[in-house]
Protein backbone atom coordinates (compact mmCIF):
# COMPACT_ATOMS: atom_id res chain seq x y z
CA UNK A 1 0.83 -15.12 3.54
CA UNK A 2 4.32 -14.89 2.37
CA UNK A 3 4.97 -12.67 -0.60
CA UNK A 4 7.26 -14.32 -3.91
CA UNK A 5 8.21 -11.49 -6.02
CA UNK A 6 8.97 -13.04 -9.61
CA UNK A 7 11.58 -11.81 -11.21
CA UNK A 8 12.11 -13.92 -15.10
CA UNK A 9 13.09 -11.39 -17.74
CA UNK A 10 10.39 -13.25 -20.16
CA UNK A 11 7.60 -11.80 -17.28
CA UNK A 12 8.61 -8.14 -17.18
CA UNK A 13 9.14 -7.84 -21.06
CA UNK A 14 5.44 -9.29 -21.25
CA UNK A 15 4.20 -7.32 -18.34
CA UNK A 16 5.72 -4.27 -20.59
CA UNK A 17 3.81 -4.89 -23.23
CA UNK A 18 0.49 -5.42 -21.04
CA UNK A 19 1.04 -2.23 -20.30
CA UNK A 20 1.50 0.01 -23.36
CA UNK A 21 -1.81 1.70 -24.65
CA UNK A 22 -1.30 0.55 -28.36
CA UNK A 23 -1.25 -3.42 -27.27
CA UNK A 24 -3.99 -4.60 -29.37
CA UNK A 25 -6.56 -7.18 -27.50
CA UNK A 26 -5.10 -10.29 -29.35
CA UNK A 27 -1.58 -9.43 -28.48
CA UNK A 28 -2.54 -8.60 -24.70
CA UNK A 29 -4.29 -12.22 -24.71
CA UNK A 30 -1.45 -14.08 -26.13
CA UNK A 31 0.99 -11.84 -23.40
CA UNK A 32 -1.15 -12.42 -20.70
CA UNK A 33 -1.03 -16.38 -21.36
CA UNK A 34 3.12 -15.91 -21.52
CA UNK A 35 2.72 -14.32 -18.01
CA UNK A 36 0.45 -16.88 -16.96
CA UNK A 37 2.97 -19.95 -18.01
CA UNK A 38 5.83 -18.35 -16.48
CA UNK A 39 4.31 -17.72 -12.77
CA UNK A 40 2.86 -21.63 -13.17
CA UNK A 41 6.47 -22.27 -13.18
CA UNK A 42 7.16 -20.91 -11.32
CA UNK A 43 4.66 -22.07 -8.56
CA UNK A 44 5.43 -25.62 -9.56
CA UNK A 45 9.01 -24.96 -9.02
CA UNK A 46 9.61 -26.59 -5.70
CA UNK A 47 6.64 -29.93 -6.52
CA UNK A 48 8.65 -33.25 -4.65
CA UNK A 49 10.01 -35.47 -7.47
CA UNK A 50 10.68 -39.10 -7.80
CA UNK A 51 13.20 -40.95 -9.76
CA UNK A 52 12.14 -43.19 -12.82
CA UNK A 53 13.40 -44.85 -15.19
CA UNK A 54 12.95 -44.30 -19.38
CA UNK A 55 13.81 -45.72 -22.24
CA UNK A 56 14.78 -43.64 -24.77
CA UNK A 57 15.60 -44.79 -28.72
CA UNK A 58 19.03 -45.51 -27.96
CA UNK A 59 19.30 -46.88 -24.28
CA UNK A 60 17.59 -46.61 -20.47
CA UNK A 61 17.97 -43.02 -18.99
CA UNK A 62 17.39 -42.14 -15.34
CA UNK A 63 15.09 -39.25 -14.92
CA UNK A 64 12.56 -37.20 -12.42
CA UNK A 65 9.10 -37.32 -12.91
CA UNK A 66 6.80 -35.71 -10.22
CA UNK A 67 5.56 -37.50 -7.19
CA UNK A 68 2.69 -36.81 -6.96
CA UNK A 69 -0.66 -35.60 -9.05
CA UNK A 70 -1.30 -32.28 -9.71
CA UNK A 71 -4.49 -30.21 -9.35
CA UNK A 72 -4.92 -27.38 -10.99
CA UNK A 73 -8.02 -24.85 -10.15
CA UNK A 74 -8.98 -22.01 -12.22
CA UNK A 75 -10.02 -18.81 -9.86
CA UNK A 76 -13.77 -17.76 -11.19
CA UNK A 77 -13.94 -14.98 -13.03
CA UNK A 78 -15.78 -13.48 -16.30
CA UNK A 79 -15.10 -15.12 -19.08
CA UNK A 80 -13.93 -17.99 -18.32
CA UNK A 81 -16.84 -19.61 -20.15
């Protein structure tokens, strides 16, 4: 399996955080969900996409939506309840 290092200066500053002893449990929750959003996007990052069109208040815009549906699938763990 091919290995993606992620390297997003929002990720390391949060993984910093994680990290430190004095990171109280809400602030390690809310960091951990930061880390979380940041590797979804980066997963997501090469999903096909399909041109559309929009209309926006002012006039039609051309834009990229994605092709297809996404699935996403929580891995089972405690807590997750």
């Amino acid at each position: 399996m091919p290995l993606h290092v992620v390297s997003h200066a929002v990720a390391e500053h949060a993984l910093a955080s994680l990290r430190a002893h004095q990171t109280s449990p809400a602030v390690f929750r809310r960091l951990a969900r930061r880390v979380s959003l940041v590797l979804a996007t980066e997963a997501t990052r090469d999903l096909a996409l399909a041109e559309a069109e929009v209309e926006t208040p002012l006039e039609g815009a051309r834009v990229q939506r994605l092709a297809g549906r996404v699935v996403v699938v929580p891995v089972l763990r405690a807590g997750l309840g």
